[in-house]
PDB file of N, CA and C in Angstrom:
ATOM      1  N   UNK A   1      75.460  25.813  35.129  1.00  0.00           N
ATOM      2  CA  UNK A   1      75.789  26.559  36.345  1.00  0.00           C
ATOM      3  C   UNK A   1      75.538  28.042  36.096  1.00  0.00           C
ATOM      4  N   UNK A   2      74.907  28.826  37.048  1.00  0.00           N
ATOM      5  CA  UNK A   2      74.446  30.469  36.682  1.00  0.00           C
ATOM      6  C   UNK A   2      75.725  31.109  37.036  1.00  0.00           C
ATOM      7  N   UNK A   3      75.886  31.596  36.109  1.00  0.00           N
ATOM      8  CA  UNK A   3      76.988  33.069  36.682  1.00  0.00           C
ATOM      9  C   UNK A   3      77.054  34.197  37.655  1.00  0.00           C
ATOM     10  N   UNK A   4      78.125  34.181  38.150  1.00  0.00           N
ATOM     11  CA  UNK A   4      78.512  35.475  39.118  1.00  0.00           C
ATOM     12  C   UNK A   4      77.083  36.092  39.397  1.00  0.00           C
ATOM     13  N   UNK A   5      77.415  36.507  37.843  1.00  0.00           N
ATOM     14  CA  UNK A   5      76.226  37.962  37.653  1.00  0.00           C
ATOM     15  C   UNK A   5      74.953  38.067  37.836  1.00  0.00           C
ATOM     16  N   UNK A   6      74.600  36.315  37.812  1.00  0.00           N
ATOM     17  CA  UNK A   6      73.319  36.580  38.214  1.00  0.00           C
ATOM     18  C   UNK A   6      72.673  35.723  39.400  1.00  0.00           C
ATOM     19  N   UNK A   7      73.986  35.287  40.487  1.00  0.00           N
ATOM     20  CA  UNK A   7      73.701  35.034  41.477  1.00  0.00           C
ATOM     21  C   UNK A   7      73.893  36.820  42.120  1.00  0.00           C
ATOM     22  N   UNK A   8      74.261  37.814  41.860  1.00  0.00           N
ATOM     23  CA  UNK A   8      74.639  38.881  42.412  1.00  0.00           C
ATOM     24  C   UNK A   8      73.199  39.714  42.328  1.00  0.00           C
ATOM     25  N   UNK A   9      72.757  39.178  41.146  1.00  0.00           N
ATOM     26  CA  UNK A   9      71.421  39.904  40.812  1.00  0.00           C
ATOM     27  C   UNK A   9      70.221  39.494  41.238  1.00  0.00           C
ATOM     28  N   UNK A  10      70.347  37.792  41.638  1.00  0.00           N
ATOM     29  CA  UNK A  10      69.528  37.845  42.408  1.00  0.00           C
ATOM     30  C   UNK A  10      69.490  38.096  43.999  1.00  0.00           C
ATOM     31  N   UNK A  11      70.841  38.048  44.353  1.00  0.00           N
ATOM     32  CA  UNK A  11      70.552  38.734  46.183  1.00  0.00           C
ATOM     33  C   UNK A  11      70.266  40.016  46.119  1.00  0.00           C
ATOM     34  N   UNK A  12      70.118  41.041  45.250  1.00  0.00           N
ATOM     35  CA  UNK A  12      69.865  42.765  44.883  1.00  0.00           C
ATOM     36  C   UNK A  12      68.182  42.160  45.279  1.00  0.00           C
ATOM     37  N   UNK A  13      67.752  41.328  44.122  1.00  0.00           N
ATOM     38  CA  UNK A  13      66.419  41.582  43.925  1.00  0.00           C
ATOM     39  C   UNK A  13      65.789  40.734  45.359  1.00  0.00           C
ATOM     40  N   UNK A  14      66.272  39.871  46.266  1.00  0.00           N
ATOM     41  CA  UNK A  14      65.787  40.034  47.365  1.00  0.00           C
ATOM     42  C   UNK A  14      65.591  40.594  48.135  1.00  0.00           C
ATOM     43  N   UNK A  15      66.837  40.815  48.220  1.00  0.00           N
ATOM     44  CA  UNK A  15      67.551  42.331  49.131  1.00  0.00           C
ATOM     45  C   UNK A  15      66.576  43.671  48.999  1.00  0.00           C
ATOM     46  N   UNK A  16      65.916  43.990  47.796  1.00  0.00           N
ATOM     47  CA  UNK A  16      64.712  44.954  47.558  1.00  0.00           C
ATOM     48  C   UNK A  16      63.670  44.510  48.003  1.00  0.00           C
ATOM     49  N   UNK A  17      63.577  43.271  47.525  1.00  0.00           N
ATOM     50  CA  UNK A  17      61.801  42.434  47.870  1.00  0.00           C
ATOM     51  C   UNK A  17      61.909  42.763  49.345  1.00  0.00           C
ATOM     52  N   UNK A  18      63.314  42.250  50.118  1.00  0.00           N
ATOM     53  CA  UNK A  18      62.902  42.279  51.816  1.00  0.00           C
ATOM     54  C   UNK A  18      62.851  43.593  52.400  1.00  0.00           C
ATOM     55  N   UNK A  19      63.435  44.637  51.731  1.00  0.00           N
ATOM     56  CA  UNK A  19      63.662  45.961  52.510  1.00  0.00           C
ATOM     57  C   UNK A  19      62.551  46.835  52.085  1.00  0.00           C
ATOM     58  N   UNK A  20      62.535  47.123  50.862  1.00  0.00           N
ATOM     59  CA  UNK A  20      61.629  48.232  49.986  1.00  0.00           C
ATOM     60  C   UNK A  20      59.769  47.166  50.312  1.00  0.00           C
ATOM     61  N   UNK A  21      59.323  46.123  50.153  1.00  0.00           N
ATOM     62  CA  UNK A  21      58.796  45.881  50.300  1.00  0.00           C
ATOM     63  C   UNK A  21      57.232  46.362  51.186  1.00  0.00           C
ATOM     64  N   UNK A  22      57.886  46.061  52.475  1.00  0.00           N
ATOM     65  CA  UNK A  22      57.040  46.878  53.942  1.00  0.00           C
ATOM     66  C   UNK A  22      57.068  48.486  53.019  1.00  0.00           C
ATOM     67  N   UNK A  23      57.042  49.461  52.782  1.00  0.00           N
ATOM     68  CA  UNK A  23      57.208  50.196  52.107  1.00  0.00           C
ATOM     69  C   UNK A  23      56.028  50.903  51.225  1.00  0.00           C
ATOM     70  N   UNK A  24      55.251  49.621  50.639  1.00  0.00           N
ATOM     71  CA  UNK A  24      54.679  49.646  49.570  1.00  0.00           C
ATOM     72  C   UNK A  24      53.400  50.473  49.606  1.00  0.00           C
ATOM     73  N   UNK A  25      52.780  51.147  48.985  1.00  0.00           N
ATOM     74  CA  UNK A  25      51.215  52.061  49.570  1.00  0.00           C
ATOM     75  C   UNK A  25      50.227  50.954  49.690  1.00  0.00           C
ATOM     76  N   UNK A  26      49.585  51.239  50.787  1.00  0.00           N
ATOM     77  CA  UNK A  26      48.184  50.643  51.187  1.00  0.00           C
ATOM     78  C   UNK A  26      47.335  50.826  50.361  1.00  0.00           C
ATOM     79  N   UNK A  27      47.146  51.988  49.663  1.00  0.00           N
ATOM     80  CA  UNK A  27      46.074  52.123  49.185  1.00  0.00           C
ATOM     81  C   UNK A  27      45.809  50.925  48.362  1.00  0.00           C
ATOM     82  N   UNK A  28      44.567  50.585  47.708  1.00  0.00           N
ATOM     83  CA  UNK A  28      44.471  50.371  46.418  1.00  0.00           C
ATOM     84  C   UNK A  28      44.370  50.641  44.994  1.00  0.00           C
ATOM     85  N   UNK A  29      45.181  49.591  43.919  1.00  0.00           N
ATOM     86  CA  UNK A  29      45.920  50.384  42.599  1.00  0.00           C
ATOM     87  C   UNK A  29      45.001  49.638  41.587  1.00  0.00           C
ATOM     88  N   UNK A  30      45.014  50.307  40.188  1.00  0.00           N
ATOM     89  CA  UNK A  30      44.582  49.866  39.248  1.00  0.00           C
ATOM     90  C   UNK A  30      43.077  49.432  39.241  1.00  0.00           C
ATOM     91  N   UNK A  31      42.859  48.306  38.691  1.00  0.00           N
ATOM     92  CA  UNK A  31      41.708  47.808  38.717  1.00  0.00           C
ATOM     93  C   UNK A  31      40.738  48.070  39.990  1.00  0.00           C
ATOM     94  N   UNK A  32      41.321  47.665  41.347  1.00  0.00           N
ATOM     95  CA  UNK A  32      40.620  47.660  42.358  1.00  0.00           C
ATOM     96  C   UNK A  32      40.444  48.898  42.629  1.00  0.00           C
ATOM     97  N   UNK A  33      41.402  50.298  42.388  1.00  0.00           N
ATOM     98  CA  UNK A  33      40.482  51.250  42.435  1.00  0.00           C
ATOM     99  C   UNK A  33      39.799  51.711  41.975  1.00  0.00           C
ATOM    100  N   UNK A  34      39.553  51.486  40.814  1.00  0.00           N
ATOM    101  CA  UNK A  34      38.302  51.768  39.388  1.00  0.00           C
ATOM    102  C   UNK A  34      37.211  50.818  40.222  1.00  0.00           C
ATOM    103  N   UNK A  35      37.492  49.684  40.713  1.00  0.00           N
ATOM    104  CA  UNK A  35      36.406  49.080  41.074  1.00  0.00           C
ATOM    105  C   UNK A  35      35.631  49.763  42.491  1.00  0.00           C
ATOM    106  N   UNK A  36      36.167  50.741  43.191  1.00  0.00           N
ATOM    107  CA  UNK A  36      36.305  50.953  44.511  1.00  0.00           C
ATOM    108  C   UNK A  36      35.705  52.373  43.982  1.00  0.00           C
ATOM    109  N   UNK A  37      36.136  52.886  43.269  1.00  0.00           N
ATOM    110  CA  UNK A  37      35.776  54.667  43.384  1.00  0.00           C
ATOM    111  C   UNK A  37      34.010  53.966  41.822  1.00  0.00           C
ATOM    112  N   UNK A  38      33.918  53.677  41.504  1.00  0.00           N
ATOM    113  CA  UNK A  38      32.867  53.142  41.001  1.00  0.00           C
ATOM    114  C   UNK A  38      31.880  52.379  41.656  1.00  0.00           C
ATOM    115  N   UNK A  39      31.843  51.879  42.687  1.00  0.00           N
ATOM    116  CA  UNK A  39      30.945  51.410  43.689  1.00  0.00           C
ATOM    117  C   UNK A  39      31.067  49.713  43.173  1.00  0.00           C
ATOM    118  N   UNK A  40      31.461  48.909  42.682  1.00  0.00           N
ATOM    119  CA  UNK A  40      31.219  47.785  42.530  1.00  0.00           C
ATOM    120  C   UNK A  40      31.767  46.727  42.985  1.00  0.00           C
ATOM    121  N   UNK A  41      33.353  47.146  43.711  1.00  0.00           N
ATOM    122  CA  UNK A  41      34.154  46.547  44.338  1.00  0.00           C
ATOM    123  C   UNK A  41      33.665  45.011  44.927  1.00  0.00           C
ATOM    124  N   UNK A  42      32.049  45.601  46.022  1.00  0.00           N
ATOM    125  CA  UNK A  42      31.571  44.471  46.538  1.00  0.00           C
ATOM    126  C   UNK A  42      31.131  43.117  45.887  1.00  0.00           C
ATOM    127  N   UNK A  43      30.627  43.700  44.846  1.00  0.00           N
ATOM    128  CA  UNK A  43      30.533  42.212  43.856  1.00  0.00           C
ATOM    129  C   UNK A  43      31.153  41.447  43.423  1.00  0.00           C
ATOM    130  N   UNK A  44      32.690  41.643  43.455  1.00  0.00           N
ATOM    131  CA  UNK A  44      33.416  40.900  42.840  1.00  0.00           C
ATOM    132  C   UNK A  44      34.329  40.386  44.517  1.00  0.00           C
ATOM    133  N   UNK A  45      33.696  40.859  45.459  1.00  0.00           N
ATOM    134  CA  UNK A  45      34.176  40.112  47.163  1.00  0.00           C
ATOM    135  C   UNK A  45      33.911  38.286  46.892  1.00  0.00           C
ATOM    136  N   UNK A  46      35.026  37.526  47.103  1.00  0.00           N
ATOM    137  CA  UNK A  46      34.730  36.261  47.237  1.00  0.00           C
ATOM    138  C   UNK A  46      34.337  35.334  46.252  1.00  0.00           C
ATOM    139  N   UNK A  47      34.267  36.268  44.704  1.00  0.00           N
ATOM    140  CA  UNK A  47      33.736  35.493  43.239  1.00  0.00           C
ATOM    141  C   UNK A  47      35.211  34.886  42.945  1.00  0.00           C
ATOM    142  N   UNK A  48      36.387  35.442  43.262  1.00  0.00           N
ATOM    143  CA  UNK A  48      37.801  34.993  43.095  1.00  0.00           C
ATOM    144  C   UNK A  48      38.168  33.944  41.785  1.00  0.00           C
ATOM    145  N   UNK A  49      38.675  33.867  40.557  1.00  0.00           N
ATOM    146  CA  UNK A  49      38.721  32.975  39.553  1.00  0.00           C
ATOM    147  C   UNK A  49      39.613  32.287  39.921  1.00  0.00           C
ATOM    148  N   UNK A  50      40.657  32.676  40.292  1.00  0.00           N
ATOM    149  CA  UNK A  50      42.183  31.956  40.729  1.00  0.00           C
ATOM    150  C   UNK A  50      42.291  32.547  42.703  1.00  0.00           C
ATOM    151  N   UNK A  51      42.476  31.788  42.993  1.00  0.00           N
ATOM    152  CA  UNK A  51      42.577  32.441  44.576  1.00  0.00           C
ATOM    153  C   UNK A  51      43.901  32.536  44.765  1.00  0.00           C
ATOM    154  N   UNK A  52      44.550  33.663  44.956  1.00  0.00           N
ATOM    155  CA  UNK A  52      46.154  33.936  45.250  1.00  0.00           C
ATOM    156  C   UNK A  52      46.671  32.968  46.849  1.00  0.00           C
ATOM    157  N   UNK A  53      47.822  32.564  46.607  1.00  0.00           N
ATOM    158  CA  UNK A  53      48.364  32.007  47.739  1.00  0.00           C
ATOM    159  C   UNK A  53      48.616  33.329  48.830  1.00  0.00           C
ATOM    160  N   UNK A  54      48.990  34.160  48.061  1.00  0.00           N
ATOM    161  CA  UNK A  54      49.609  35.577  48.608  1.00  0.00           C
ATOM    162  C   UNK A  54      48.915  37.025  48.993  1.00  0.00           C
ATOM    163  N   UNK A  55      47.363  36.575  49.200  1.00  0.00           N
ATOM    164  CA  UNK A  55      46.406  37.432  49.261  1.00  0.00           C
ATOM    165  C   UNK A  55      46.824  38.674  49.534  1.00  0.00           C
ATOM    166  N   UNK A  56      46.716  40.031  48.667  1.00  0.00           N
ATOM    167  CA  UNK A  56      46.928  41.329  49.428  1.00  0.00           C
ATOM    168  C   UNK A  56      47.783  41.761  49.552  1.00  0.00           C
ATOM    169  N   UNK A  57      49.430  40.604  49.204  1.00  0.00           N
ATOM    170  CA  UNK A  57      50.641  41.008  49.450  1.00  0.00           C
ATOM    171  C   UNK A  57      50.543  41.103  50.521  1.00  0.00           C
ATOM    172  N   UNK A  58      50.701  40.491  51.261  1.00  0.00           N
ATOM    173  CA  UNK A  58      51.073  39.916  52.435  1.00  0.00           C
ATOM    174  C   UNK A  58      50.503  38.477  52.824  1.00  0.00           C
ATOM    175  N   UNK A  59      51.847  37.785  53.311  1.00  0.00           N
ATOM    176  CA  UNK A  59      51.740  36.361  53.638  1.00  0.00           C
ATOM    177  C   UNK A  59      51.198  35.874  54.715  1.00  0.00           C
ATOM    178  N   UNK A  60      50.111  35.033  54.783  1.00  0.00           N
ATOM    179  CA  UNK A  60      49.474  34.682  55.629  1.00  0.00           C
ATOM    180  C   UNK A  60      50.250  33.708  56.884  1.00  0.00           C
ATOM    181  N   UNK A  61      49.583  33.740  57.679  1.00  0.00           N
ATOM    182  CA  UNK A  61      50.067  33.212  59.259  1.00  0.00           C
ATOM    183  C   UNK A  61      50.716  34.296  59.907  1.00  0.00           C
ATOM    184  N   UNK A  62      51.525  35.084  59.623  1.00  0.00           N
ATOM    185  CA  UNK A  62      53.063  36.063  60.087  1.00  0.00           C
ATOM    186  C   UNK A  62      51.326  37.446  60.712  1.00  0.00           C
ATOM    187  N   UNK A  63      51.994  37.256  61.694  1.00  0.00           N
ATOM    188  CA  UNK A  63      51.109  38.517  62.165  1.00  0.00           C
ATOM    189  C   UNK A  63      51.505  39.871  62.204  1.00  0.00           C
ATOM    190  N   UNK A  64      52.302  39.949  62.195  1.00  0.00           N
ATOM    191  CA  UNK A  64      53.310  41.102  61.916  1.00  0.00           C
ATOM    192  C   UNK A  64      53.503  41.794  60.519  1.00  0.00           C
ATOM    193  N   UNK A  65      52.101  42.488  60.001  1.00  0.00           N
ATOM    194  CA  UNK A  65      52.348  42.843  58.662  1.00  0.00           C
ATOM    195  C   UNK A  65      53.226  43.545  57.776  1.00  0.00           C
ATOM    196  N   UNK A  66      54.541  44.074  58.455  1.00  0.00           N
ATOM    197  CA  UNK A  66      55.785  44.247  58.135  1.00  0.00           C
ATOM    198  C   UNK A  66      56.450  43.050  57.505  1.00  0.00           C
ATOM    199  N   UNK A  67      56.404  42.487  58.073  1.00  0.00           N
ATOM    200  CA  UNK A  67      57.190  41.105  58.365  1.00  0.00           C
ATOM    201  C   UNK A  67      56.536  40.340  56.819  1.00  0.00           C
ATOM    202  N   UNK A  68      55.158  40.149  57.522  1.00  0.00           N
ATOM    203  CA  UNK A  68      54.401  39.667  56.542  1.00  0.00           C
ATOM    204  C   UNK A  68      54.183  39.949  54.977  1.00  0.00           C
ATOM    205  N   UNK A  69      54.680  41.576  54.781  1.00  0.00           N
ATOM    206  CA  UNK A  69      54.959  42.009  53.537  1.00  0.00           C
ATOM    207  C   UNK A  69      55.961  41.866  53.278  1.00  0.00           C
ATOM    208  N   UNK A  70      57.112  41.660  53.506  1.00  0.00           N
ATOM    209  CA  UNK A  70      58.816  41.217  53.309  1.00  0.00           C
ATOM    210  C   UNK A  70      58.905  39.850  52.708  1.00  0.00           C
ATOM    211  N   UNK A  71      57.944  38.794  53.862  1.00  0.00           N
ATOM    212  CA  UNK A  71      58.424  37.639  53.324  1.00  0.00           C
ATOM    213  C   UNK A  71      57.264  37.210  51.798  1.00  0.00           C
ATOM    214  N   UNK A  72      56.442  37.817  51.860  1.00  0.00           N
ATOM    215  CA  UNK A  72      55.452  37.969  50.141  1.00  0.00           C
ATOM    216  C   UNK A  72      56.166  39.081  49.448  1.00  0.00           C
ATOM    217  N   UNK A  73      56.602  40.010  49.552  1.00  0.00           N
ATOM    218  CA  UNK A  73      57.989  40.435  48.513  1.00  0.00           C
ATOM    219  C   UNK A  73      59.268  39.060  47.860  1.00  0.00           C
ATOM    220  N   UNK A  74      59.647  38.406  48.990  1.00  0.00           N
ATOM    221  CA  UNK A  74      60.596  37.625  48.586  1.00  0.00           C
ATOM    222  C   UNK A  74      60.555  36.176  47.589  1.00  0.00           C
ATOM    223  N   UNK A  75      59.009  35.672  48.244  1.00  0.00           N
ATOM    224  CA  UNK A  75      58.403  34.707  48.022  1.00  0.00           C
ATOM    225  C   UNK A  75      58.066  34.872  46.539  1.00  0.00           C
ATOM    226  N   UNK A  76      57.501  35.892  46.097  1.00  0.00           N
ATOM    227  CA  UNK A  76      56.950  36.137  45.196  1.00  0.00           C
ATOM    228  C   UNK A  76      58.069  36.444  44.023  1.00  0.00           C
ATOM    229  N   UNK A  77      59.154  37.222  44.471  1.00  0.00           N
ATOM    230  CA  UNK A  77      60.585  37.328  43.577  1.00  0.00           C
ATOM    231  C   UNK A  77      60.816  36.068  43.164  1.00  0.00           C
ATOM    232  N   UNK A  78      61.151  35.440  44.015  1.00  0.00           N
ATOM    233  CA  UNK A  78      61.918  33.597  44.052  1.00  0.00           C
ATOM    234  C   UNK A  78      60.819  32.830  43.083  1.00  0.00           C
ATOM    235  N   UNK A  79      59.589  33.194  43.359  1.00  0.00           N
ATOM    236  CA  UNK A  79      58.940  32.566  41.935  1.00  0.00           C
ATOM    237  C   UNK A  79      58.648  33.168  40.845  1.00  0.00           C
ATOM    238  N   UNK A  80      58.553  34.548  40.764  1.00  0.00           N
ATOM    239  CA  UNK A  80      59.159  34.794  39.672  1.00  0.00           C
ATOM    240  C   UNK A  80      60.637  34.521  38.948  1.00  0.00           C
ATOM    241  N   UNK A  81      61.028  34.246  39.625  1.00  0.00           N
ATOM    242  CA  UNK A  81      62.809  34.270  39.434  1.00  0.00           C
ATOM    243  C   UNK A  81      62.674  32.623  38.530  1.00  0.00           C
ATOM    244  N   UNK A  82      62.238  31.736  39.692  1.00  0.00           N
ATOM    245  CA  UNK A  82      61.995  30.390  39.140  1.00  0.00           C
ATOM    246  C   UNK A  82      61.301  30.185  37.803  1.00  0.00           C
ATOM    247  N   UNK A  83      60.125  31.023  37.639  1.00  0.00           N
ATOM    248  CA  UNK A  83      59.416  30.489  36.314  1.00  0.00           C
ATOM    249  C   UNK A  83      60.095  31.680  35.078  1.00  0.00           C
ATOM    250  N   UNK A  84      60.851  32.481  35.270  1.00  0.00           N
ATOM    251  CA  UNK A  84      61.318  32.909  34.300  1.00  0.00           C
ATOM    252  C   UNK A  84      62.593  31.928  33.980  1.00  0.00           C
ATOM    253  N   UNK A  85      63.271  31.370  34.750  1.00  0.00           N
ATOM    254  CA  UNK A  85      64.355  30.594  34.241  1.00  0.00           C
ATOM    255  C   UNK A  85      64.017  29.115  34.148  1.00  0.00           C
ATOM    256  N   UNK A  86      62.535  28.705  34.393  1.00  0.00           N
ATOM    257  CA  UNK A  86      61.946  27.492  33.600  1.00  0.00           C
ATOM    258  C   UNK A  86      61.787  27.738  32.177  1.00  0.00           C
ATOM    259  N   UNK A  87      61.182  29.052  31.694  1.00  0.00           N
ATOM    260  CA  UNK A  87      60.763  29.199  30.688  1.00  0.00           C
ATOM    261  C   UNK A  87      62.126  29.866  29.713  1.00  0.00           C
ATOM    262  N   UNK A  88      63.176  30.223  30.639  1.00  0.00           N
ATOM    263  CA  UNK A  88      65.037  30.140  29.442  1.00  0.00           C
ATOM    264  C   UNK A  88      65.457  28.848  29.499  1.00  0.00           C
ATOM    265  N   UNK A  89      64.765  27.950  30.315  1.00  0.00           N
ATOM    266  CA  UNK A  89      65.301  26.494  29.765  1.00  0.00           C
ATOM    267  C   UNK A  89      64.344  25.791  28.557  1.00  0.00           C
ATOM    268  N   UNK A  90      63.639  25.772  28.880  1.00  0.00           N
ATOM    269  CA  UNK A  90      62.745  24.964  27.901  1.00  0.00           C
ATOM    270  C   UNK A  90      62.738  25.962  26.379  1.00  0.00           C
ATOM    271  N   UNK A  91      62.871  27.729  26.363  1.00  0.00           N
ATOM    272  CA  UNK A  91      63.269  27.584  25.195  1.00  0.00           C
ATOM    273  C   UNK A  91      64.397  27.965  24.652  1.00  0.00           C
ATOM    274  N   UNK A  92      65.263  27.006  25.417  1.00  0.00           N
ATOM    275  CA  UNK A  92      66.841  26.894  25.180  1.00  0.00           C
ATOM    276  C   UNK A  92      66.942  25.131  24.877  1.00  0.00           C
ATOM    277  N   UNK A  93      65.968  24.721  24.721  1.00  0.00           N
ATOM    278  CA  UNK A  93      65.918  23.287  24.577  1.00  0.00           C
ATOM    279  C   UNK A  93      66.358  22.232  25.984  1.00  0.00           C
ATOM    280  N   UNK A  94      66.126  23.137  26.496  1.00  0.00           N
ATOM    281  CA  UNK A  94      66.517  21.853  27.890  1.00  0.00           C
ATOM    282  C   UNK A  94      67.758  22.245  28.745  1.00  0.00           C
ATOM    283  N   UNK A  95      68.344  21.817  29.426  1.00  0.00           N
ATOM    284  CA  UNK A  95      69.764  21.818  30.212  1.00  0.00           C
ATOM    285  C   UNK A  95      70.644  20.362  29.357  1.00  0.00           C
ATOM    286  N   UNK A  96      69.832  19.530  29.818  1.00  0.00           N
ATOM    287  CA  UNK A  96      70.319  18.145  29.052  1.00  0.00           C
ATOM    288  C   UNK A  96      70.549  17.767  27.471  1.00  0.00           C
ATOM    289  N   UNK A  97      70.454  18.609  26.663  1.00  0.00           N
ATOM    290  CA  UNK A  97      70.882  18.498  25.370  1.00  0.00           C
ATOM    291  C   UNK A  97      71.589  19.250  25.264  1.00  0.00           C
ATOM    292  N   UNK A  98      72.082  20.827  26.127  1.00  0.00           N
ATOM    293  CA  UNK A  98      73.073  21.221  25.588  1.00  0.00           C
ATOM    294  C   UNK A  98      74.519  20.219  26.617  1.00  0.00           C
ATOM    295  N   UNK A  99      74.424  19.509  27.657  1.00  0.00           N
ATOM    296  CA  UNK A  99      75.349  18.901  28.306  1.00  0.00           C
ATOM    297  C   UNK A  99      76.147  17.777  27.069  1.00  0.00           C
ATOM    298  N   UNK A 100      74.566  17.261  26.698  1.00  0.00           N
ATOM    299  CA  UNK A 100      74.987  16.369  25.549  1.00  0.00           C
ATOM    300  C   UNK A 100      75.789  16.669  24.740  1.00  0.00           C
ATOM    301  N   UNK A 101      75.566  17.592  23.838  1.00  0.00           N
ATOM    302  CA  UNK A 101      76.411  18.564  22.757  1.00  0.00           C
ATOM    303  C   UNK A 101      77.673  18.854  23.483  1.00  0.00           C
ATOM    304  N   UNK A 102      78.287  19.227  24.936  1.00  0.00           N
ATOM    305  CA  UNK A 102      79.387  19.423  24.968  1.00  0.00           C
ATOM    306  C   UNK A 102      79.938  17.986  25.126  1.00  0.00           C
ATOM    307  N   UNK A 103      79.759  17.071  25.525  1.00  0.00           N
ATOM    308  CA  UNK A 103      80.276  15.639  25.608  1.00  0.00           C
ATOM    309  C   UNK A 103      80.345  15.100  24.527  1.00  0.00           C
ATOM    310  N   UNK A 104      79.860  15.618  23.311  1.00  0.00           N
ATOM    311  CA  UNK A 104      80.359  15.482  21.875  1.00  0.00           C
ATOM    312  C   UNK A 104      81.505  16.042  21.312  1.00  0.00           C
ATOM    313  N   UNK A 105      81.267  17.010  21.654  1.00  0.00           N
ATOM    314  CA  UNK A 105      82.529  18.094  21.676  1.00  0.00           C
ATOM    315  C   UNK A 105      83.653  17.938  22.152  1.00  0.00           C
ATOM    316  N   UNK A 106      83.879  17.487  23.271  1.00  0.00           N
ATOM    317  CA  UNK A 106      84.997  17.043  23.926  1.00  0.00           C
ATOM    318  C   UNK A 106      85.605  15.840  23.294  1.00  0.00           C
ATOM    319  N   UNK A 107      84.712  14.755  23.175  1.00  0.00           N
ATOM    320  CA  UNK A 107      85.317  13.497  22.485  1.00  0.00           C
ATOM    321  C   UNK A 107      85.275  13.629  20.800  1.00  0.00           C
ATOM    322  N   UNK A 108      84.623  14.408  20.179  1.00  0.00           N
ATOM    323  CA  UNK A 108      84.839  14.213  18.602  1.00  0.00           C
ATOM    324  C   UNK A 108      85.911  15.148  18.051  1.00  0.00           C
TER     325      UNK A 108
END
């Protein structure tokens, strides 16, 4: 069962994803602007290795690109949120072996 603390921590980090989100600069960062102020941007249009569900930060269908950036802020938290606490279970050995170990505990 997760604690207080980090059911508290995760309504903060929605609570940011949904508000601060819409927020975010248009421009383009990092890579894509090296690719953009270098002229090459176009070549790499549509070569895509992995195709994002979440194109652009912002979620597709929602026409309302406010909206649409809020709910790909949140979306994107919640799976981060998820695969970081797949990866404290598995190397915590599981959920089910430490249950085991306390049902030893109790009866030995």
């Amino acid at each position: 069962m997760m604690r207080k603390e980090v059911w508290i921590l995760l309504i903060i980090a929605v609570l940011v994803a949904l508000f601060l989100s819409p927020f975010a600069s248009p421009f383009p960062d990092g890579l894509e602007r090296v690719a953009e102020d270098k002229g090459f941007l176009e070549q790499a249009e549509g070569k895509e290795v992995i195709h994002s569900p979440i194109p652009d930060y912002v979620f597709p269908g929602i026409t309302n690109e406010g909206v649409a950036t809020a709910v790909a802020g949140i979306v994107g938290t919640l799976i981060t949120l998820a695969v970081a606490y797949g990866i404290a279970v598995l190397i915590k050995g599981g959920v089910a072996p430490k249950q085991e170990a306390r049902k030893g505990q109790e009866t030995g």
